[in-house]
Protein backbone atom coordinates (compact mmCIF):
# COMPACT_ATOMS: atom_id res chain seq x y z
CA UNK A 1 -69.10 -86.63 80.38
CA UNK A 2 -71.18 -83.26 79.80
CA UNK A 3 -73.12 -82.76 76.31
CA UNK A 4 -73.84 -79.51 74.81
CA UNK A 5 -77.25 -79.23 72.80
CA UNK A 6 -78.30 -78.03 69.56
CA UNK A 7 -81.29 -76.16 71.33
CA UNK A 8 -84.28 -74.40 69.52
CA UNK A 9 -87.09 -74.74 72.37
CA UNK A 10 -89.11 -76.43 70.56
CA UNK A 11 -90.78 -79.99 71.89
CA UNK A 12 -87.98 -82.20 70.52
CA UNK A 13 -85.00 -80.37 72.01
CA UNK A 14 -87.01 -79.39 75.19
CA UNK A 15 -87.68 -82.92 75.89
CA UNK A 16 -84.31 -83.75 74.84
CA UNK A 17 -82.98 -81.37 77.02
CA UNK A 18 -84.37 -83.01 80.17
CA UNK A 19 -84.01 -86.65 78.68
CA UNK A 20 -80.47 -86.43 78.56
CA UNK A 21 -80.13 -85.31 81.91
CA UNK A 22 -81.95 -87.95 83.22
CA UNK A 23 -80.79 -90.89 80.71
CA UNK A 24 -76.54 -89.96 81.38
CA UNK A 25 -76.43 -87.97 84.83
CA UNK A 26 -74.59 -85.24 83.50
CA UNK A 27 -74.33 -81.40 82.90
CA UNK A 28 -75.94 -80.39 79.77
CA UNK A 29 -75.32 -76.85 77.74
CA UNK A 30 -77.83 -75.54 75.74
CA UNK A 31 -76.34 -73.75 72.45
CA UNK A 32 -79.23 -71.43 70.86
CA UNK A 33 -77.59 -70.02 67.19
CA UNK A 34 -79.65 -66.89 66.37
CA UNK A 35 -79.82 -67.23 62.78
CA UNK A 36 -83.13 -65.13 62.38
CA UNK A 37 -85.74 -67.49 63.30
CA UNK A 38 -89.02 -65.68 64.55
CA UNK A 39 -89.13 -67.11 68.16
CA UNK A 40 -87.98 -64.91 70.96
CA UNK A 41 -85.04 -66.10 71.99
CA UNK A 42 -85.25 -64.43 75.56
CA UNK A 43 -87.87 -66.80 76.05
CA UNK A 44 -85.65 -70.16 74.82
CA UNK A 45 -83.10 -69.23 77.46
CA UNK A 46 -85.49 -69.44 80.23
CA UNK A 47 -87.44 -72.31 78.99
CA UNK A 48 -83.51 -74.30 79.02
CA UNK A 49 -82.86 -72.90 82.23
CA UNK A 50 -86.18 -74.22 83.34
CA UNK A 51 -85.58 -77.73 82.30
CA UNK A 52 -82.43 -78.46 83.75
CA UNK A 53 -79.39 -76.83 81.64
CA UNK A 54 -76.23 -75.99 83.36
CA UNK A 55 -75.33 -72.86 81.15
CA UNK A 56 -77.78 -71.44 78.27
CA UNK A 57 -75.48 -69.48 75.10
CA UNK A 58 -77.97 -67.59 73.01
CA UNK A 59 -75.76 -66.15 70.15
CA UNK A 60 -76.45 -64.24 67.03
CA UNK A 61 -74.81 -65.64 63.97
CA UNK A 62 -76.83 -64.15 61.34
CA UNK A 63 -73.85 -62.23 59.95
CA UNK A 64 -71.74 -65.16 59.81
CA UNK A 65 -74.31 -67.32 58.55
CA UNK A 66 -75.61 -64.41 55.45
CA UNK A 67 -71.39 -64.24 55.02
CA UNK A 68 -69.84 -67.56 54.97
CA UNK A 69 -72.83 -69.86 54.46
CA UNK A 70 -75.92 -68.41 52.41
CA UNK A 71 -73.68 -66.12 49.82
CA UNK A 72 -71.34 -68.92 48.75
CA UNK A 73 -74.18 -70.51 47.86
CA UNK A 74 -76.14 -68.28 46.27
CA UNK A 75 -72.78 -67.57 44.51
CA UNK A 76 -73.03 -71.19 42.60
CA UNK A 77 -76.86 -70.57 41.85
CA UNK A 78 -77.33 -73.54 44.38
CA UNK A 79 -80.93 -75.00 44.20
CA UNK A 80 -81.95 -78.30 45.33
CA UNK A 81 -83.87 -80.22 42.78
CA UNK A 82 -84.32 -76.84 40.78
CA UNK A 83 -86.25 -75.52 43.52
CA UNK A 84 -85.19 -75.57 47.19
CA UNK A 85 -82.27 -72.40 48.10
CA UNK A 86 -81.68 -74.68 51.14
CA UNK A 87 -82.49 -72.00 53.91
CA UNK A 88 -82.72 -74.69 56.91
CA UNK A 89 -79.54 -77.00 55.46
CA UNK A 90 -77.52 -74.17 55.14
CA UNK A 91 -77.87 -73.29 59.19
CA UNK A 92 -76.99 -76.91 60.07
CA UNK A 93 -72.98 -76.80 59.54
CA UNK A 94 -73.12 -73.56 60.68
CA UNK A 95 -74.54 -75.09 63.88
CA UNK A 96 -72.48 -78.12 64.13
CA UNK A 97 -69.41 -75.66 63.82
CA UNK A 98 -70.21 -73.47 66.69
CA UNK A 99 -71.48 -76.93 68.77
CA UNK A 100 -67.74 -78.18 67.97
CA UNK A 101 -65.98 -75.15 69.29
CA UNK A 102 -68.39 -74.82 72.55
CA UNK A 103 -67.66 -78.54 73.40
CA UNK A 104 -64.37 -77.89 72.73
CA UNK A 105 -64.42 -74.36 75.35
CA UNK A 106 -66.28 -76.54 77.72
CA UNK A 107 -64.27 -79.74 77.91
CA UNK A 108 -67.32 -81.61 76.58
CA UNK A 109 -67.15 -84.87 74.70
CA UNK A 110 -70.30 -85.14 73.66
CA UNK A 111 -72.74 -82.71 71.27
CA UNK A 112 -76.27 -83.67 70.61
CA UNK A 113 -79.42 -82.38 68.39
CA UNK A 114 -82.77 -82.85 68.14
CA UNK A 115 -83.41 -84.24 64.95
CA UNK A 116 -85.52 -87.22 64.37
CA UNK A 117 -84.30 -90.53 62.44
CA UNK A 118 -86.10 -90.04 59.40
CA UNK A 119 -85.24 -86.65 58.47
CA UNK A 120 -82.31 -84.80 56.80
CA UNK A 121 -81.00 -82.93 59.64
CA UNK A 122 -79.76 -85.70 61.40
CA UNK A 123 -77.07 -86.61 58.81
CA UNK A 124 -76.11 -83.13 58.25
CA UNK A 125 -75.15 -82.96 62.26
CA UNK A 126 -73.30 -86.09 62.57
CA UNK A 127 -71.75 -85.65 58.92
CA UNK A 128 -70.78 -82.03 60.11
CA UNK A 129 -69.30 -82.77 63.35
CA UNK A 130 -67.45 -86.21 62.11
CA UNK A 131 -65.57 -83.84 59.67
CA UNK A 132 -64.54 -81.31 62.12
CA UNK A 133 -64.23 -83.42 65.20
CA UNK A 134 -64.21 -87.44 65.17
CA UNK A 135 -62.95 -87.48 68.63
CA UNK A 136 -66.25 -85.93 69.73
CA UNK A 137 -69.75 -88.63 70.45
CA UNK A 138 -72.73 -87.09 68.41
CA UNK A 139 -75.76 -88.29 70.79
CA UNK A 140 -79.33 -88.33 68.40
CA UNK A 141 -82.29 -88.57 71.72
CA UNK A 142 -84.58 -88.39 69.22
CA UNK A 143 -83.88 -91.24 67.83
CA UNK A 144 -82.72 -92.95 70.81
CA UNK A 145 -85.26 -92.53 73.42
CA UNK A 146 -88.22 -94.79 74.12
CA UNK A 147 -91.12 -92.24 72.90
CA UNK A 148 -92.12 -92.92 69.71
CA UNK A 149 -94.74 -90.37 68.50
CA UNK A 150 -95.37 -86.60 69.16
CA UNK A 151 -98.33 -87.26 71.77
CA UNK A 152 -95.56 -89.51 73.81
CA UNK A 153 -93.04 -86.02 73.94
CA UNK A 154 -95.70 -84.12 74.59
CA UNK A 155 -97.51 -86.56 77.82
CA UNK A 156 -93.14 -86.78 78.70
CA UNK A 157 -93.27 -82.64 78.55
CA UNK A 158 -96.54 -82.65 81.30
CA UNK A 159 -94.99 -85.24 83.58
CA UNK A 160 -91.97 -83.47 84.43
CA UNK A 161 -93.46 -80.17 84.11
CA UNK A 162 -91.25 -79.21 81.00
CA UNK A 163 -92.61 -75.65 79.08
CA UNK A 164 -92.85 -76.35 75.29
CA UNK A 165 -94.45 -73.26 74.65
CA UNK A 166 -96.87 -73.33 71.53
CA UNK A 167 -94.98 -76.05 69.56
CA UNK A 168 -97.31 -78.69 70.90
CA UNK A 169 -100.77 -77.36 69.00
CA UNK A 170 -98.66 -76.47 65.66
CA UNK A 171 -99.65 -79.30 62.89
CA UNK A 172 -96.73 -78.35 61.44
CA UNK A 173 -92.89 -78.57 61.82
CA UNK A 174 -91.39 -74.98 60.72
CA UNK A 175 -87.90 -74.17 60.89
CA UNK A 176 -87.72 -70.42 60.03
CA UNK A 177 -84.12 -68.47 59.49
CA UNK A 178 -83.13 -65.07 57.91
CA UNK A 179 -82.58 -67.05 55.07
CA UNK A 180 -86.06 -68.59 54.59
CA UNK A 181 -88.34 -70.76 55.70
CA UNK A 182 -89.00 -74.74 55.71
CA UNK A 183 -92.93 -75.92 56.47
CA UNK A 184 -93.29 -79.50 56.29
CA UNK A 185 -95.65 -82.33 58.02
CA UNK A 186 -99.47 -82.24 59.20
CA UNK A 187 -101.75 -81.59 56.07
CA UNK A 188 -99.14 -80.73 53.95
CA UNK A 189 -98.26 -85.15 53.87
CA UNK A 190 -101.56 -85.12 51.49
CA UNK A 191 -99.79 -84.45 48.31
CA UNK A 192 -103.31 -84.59 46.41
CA UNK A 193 -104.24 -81.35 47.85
CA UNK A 194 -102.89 -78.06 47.72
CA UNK A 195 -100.92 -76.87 50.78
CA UNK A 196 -103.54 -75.10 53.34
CA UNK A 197 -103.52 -71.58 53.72
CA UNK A 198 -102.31 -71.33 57.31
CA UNK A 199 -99.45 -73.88 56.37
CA UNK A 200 -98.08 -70.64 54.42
CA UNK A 201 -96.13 -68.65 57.30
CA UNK A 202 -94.56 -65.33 56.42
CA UNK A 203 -96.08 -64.48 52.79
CA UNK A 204 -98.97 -62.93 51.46
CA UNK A 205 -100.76 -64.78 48.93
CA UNK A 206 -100.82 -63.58 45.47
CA UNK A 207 -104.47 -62.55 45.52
CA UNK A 208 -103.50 -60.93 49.43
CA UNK A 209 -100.71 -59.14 47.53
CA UNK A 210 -100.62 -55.26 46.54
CA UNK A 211 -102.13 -54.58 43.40
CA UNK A 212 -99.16 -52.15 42.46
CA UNK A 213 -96.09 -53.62 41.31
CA UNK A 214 -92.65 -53.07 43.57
CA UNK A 215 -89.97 -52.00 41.39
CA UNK A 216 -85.93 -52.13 43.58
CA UNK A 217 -82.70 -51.94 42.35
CA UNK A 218 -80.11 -54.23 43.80
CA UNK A 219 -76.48 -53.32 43.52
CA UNK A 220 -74.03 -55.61 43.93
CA UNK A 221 -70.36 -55.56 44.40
CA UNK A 222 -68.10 -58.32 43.86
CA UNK A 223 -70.95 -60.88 43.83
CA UNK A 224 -72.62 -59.72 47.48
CA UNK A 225 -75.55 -56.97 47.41
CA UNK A 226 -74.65 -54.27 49.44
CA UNK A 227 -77.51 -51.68 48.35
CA UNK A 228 -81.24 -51.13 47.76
CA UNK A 229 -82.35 -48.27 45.43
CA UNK A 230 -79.21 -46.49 46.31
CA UNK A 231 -79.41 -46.83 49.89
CA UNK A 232 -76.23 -48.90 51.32
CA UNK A 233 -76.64 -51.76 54.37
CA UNK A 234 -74.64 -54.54 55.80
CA UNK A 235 -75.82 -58.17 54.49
CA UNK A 236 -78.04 -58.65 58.03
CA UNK A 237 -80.45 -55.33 57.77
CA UNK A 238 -80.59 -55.60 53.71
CA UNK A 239 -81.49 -59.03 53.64
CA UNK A 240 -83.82 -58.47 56.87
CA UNK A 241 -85.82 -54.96 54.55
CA UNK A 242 -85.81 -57.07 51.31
CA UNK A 243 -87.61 -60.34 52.93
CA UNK A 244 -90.28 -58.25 54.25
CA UNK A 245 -90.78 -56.15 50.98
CA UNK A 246 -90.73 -59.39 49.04
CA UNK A 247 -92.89 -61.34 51.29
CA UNK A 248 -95.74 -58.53 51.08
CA UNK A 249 -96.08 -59.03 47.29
CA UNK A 250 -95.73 -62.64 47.93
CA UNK A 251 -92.58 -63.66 46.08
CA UNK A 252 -90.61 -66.65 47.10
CA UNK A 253 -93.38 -69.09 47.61
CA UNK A 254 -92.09 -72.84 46.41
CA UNK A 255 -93.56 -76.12 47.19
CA UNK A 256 -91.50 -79.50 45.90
CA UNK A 257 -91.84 -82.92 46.24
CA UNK A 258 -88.21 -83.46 47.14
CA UNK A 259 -86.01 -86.38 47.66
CA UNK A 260 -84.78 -86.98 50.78
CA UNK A 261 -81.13 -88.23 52.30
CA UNK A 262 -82.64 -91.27 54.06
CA UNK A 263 -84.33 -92.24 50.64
CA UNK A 264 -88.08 -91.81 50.54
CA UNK A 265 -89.87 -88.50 49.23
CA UNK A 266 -91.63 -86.01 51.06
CA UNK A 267 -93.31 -82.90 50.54
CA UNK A 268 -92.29 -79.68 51.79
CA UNK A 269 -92.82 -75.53 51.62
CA UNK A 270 -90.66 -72.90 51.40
CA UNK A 271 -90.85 -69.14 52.08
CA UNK A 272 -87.06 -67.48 51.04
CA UNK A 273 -88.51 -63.79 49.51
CA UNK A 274 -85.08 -62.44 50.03
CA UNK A 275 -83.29 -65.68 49.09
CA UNK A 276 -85.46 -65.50 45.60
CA UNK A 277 -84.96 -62.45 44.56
CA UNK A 278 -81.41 -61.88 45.36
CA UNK A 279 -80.82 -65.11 43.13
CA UNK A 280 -82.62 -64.07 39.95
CA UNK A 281 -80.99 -60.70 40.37
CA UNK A 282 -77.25 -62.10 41.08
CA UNK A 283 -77.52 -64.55 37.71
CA UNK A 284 -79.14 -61.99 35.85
CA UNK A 285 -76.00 -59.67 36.96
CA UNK A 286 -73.94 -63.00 35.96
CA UNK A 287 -75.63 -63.35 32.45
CA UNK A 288 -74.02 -59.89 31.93
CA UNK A 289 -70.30 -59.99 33.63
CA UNK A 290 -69.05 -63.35 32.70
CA UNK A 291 -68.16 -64.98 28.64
CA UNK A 292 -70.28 -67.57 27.33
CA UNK A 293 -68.26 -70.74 27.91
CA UNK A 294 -67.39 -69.51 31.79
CA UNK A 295 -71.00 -68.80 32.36
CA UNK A 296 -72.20 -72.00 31.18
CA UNK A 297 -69.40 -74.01 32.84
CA UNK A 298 -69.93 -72.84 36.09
CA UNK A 299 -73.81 -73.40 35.86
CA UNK A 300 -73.65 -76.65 35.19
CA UNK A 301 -72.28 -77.34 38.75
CA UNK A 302 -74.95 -75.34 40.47
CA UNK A 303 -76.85 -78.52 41.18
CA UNK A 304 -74.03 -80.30 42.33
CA UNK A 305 -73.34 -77.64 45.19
CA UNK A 306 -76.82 -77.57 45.93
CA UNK A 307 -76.45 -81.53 46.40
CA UNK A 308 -73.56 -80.84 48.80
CA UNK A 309 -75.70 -78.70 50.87
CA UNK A 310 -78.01 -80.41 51.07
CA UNK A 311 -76.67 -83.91 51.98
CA UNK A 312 -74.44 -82.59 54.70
CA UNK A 313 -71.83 -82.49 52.60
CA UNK A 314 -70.44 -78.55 53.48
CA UNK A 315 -66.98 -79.26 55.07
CA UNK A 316 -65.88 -81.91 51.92
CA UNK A 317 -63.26 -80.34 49.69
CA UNK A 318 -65.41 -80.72 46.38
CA UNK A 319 -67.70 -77.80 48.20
CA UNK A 320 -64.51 -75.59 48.78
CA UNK A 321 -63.03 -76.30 45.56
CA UNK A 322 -66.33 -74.95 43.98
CA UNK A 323 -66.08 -72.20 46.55
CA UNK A 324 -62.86 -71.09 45.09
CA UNK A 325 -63.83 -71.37 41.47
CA UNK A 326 -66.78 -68.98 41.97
CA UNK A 327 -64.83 -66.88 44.64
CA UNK A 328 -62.65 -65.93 41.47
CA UNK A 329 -65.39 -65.12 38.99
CA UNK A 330 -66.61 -63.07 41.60
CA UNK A 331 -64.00 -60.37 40.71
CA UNK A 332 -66.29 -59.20 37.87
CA UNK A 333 -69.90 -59.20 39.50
CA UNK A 334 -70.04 -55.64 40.49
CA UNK A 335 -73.32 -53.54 39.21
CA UNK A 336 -76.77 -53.52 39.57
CA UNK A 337 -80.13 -55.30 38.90
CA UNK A 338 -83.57 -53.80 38.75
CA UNK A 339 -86.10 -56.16 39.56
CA UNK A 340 -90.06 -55.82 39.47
CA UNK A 341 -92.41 -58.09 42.04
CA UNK A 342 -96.07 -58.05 41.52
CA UNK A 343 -98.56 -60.55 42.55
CA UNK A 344 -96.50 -63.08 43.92
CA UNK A 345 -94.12 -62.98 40.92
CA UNK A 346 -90.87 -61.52 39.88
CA UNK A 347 -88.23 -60.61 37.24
CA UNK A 348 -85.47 -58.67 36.61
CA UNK A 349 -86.04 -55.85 34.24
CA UNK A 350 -83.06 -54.08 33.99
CA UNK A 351 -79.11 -54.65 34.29
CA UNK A 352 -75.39 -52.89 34.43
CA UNK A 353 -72.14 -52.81 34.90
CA UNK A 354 -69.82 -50.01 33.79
CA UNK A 355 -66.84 -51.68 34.48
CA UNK A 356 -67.39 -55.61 33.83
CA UNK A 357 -70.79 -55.84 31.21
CA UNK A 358 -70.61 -57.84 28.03
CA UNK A 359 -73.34 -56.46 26.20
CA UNK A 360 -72.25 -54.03 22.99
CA UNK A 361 -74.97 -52.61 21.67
CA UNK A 362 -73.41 -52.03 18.40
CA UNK A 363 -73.15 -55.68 17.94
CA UNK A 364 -76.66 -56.68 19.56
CA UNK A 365 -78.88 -54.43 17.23
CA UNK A 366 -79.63 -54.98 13.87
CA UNK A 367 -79.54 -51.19 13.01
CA UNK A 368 -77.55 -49.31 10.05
CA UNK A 369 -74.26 -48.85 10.73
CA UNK A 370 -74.04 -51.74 13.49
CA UNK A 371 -70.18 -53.02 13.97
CA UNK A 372 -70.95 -56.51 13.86
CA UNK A 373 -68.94 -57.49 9.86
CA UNK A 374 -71.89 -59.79 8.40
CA UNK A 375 -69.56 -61.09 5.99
CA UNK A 376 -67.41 -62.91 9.02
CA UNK A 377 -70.45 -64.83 10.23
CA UNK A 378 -71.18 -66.40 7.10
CA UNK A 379 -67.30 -68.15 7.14
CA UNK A 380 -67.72 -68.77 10.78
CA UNK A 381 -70.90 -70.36 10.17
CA UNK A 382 -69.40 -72.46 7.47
CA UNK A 383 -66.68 -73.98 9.91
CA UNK A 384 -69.64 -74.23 12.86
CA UNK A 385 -70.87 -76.61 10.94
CA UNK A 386 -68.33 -78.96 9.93
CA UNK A 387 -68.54 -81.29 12.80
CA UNK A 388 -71.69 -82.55 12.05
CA UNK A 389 -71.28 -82.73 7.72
CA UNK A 390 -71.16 -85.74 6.76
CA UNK A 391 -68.15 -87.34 4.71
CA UNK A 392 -68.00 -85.47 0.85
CA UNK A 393 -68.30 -82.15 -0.51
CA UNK A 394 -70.36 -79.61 1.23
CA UNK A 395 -73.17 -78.59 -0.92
CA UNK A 396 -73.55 -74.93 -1.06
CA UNK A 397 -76.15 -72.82 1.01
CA UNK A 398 -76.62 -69.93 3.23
CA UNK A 399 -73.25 -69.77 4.84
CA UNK A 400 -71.54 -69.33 1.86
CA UNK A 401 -73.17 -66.42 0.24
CA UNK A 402 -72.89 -62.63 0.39
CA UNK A 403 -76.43 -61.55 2.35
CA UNK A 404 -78.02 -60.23 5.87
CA UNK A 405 -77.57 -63.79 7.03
CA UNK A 406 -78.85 -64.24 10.24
């Protein structure tokens, strides 16, 4: 038997680390994804090393993760709840993916993690790694080992002489990515009170903010943003630029009261200023590109793929179904967005696309010599209504006269 670890270096996979070690007698590999998070990563290596890992694999995955993981999503407008663009779920089948295919390298039979019982994560792992590798023993320490509160993993850290760096003073749990970042625990569990200032991790406040408004055009081609204000970047340094620039005005602040897998509610923060505003832009660009009935259609699912998300739900066949249906619409979302951020908020201000936009202007205004034929709408408002008239003659009115009916 030999495990390989979903490691972060934080106090719960640290201790893990060691615990499993000790509990099974084997070889254990630590598997760090690089997926943007702020910690050094040099330093995780050597604090697995430290504790007892056979072989440490620090890899960077932020291009695959922006690719296949975060743009699908954002593709379907996903949003947990109406709020939540699922930075932290997002990483986890990404994780569980490359944690199959290392056991799988290694001749390993087991993979673990270091989420808790009564959090998401751990159903996202096992749910993950059941549908790409049933043969394969998911091991949760977490929830199987004998210490039952923070202060225990922490005392457990001292005794053997395990480095946990700073994560055992944080009153917080933060899981930050490229994509965004999750703040939950500590203070923030008072949901009377308004989340402390320090809770807040990688945004300025809106009062902090410039008192100058940013204005950025995004181009997009075929759905993905490949430019800011003409200047052209792979997904990893455009998403990287537009976080910070966001951020610094403040934008992409959310707080929800969401409900969890397991079944209770709990409160959490969220810092995605790239994730935000790359959103708004992409359905503004949307609003534009696609016909009525296909851009209301494929909205109404948007929840449902955020559901999928975030219930662990990514390898099911509903989620690549949806994949496809947006992967075809994306054929038309070339253009660009101009967006303004000031003060913590932001909106899209301008929109085009030569070669896919809806929008006639000689049918939109109401000026002289407009193409839109006035005397059309009043018979196609006549038959509009004729689902909902009651049995009997339809008394006369608006629709069927000769006038600037509007």
């Amino acid at each position: 038997m030999s495990i390989v670890l979903a490691y972060s270096g934080g106090l719960d996979t640290s201790v893990a680390l060691h615990w499993l070690r000790e509990r099974y007698q084997t070889d254990v590999i630590a598997y760090c994804a690089d997926v943007g998070q702020v910690e050094d990563l040099d330093t995780v290596a050597e604090r697995a090393m430290a504790s007892g890992a056979k072989d440490v694999i620090v890899e960077d995955v932020r291009e695959r993760f922006l690719t296949d993981f975060a743009m699908p999503a954002m593709a379907a407008g996903a949003a947990y709840e109406g709020k939540y663009l699922l930075a932290a779920p997002l990483s986890r089948p990404l994780i569980a993916q490359r944690l199959v295919e290392v056991a799988r390298e290694h001749g390993a039979d087991t993979v673990a993690h270091g989420a808790t019982g009564k959090g998401n994560d751990q159903v996202r792992f096992y749910t993950s790694v059941r549908a790409l590798a049933p043969e394969l023993r998911v091991s949760a320490p977490v929830i199987d080992w004998e210490l039952t509160s923070r202060r225990s993993e922490v005392a457990y850290a001292e005794k053997h002489g395990i480095d946990v760096g700073a994560s055992k003073s944080t009153p917080y749990s933060i899981d930050t990515n490229i994509w965004g970042t999750s703040i939950e625990c500590g203070d923030l569990d008072r949901i009377d009170q308004a989340p402390p200032a320090d809770a807040w991790q990688i945004t300025a406040s809106a009062q902090e903010a410039p008192d100058e408004r940013l204005v950025l055009e995004i181009e997009f081609e075929r759905g993905v943003p490949v430019a800011i204000d003409g200047t052209r970047m792979d997904l990893v340094p455009l998403v990287s630029q537009l976080s910070g620039l966001a951020a610094a005005h403040g934008v992409g602040r959310t707080e929800i009261l969401e409900s969890r897998i397991v079944g209770f509610k709990s409160r959490g923060i969220y810092e995605s200023p790239a994730a935000t505003v790359l959103h708004a832009a992409r359905s503004d660009l949307e609003a534009l590109v696609l016909d009525r009935e296909t851009l209301h259609h494929k909205r109404s699912f948007s929840e449902r793929y955020a559901e999928l998300v975030y219930y662990g739900y990514w390898f099911s066949d509903l989620r690549r179904a949806l994949d496809a249906y947006c992967s075809t619409l994306a054929a038309r979302m070339t253009g660009s967005v101009v967006v303004e951020l000031y003060k913590g908020g932001m909106r899209c201000v301008g929109r085009t696309s030569e070669e896919f936009g809806r929008y006639d202007l000689g049918l939109a205004d109401y000026e002289e010599g407009d193409t839109f034929d006035r005397t059309a709408g009043a018979g196609f408002a006549y038959c509009w209504a004729l689902p909902l008239v009651p049995s009997g003659p339809m008394a006369p009115g608006t629709a069927g006269s000769r006038g600037r009916a509007r």
